[in-house]
N, C-alpha and C. Protein backbone atom coordinates (compact mmCIF):
# COMPACT_ATOMS: atom_id res chain seq x y z
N UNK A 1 214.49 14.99 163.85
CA UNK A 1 214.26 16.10 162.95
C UNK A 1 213.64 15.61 161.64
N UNK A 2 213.62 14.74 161.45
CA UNK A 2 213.15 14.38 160.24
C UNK A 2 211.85 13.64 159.89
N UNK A 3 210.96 14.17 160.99
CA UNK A 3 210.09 13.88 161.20
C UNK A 3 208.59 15.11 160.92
N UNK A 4 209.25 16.31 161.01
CA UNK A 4 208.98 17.48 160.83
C UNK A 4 209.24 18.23 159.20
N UNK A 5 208.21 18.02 158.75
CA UNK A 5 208.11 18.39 157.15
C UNK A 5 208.28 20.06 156.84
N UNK A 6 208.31 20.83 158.22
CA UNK A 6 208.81 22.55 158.42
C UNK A 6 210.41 22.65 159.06
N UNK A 7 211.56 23.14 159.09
CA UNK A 7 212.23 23.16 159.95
C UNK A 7 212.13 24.78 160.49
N UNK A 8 212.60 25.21 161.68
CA UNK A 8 213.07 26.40 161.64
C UNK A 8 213.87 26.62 162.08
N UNK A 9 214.68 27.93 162.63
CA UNK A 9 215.79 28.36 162.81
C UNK A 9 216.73 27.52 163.84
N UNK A 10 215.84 27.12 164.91
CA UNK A 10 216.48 25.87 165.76
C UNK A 10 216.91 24.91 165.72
N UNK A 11 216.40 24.31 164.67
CA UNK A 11 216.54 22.94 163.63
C UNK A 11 217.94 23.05 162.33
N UNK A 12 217.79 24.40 162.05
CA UNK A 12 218.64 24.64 160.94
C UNK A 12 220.23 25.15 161.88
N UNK A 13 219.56 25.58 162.87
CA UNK A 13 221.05 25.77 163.54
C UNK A 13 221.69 24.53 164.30
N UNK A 14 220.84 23.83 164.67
CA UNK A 14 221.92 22.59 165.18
C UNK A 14 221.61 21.42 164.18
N UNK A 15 221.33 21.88 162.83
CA UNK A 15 221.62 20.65 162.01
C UNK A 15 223.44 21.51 161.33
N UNK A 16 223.19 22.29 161.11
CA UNK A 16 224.36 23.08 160.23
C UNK A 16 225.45 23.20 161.37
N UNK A 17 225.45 23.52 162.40
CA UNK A 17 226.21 24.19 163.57
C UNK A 17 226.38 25.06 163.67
N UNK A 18 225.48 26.11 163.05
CA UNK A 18 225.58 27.64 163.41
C UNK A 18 224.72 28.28 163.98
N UNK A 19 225.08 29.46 164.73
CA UNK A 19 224.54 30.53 165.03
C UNK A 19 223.06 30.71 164.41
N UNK A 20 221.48 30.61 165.47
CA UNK A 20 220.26 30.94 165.13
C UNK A 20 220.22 32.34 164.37
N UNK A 21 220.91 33.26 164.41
CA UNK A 21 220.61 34.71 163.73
C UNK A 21 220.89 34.19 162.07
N UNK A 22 222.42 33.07 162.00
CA UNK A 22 222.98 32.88 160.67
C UNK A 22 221.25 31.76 159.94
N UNK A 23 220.59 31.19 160.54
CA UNK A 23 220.08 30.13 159.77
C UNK A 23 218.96 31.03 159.81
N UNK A 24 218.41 31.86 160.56
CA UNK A 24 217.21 32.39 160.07
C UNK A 24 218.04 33.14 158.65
N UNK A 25 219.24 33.87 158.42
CA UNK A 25 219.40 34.03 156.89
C UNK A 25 219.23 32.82 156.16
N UNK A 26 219.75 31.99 156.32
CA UNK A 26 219.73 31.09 155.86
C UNK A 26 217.94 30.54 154.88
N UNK A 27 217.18 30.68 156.18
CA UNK A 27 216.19 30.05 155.69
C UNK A 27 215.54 31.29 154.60
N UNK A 28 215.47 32.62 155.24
CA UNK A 28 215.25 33.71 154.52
C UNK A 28 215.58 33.17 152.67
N UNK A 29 216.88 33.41 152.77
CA UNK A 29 217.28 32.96 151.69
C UNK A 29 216.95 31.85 150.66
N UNK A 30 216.57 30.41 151.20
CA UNK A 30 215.96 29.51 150.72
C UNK A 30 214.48 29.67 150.25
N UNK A 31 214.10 30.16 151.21
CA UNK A 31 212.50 30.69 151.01
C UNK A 31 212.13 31.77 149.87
N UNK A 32 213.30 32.61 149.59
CA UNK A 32 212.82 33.59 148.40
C UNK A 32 213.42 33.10 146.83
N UNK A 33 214.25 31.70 147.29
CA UNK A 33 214.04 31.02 146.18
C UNK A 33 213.02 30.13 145.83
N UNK A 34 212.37 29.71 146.76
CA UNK A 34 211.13 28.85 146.49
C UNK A 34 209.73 29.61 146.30
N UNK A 35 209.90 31.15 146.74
CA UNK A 35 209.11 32.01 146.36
C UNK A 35 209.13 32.69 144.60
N UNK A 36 210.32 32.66 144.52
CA UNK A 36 210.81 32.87 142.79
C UNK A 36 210.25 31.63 141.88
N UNK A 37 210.19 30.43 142.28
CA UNK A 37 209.78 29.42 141.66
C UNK A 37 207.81 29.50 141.73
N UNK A 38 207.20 30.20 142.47
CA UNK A 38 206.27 30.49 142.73
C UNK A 38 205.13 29.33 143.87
N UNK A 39 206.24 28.95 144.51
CA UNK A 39 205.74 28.37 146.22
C UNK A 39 205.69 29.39 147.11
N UNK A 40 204.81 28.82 148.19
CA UNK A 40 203.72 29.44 148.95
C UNK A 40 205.04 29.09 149.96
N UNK A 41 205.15 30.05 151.06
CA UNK A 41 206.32 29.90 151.86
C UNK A 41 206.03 30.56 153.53
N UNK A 42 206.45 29.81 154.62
CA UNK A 42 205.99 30.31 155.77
C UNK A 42 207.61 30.77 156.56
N UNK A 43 207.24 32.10 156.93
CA UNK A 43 208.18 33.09 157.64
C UNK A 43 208.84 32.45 158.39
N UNK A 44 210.11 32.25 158.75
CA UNK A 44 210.67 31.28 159.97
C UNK A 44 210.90 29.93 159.57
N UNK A 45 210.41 29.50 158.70
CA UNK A 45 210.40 27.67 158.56
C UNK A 45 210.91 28.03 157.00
N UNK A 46 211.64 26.57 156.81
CA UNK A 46 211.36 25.68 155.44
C UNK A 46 211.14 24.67 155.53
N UNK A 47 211.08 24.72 153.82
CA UNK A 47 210.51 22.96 153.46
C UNK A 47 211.75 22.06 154.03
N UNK A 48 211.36 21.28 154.78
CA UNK A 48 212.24 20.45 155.12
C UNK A 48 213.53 19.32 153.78
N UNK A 49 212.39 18.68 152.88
CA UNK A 49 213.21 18.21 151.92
C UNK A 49 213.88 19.31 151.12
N UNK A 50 213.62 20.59 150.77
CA UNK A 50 214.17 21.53 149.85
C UNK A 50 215.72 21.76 150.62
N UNK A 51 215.51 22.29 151.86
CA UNK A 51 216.36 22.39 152.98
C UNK A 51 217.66 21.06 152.61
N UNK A 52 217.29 20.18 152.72
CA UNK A 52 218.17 18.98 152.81
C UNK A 52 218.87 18.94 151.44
N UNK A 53 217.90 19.17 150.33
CA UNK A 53 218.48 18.89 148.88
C UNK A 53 219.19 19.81 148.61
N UNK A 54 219.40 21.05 149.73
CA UNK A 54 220.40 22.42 148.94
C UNK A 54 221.61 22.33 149.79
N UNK A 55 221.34 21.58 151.26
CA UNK A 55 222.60 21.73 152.01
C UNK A 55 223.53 20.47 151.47
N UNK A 56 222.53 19.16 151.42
CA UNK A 56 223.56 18.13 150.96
C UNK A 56 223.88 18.01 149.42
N UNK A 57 223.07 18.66 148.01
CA UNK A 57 223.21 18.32 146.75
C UNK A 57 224.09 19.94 146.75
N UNK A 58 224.06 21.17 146.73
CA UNK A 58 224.73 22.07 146.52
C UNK A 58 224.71 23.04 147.55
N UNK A 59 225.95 23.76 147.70
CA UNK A 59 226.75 24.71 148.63
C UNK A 59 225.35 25.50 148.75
N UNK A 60 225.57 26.65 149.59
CA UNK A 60 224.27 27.03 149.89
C UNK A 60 225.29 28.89 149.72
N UNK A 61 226.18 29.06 149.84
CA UNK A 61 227.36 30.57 149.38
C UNK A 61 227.89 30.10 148.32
């Protein structure tokens, strides 16, 4: 996985251990913060390092 600079919902669900419906919120969610910061953002995926720096540096609820 860490080879892939996009993750998506498949990636985010068996990195986290949840449910694909929960990580597409998930990514939803990440993405309209990186959209607030004014990054360019693709439907289904995130940034892979942003992804990593919010699950391992701060709670994500």
């Amino acid at each position: 996985m860490a080879e892939k600079n996009f993750l998506n919902a498949a990636d985010v669900s068996e990195y986290m251990g949840i449910s694909v419906p929960m990580a597409y919120k998930i990514i939803r969610r990440l993405n309209d913060e990186l959209k607030s910061q004014g990054f360019i953002t693709v439907s289904g995926k995130v940034n892979r390092h942003y992804f990593e720096q919010k699950v391992n540096g701060f709670a994500l609820v």
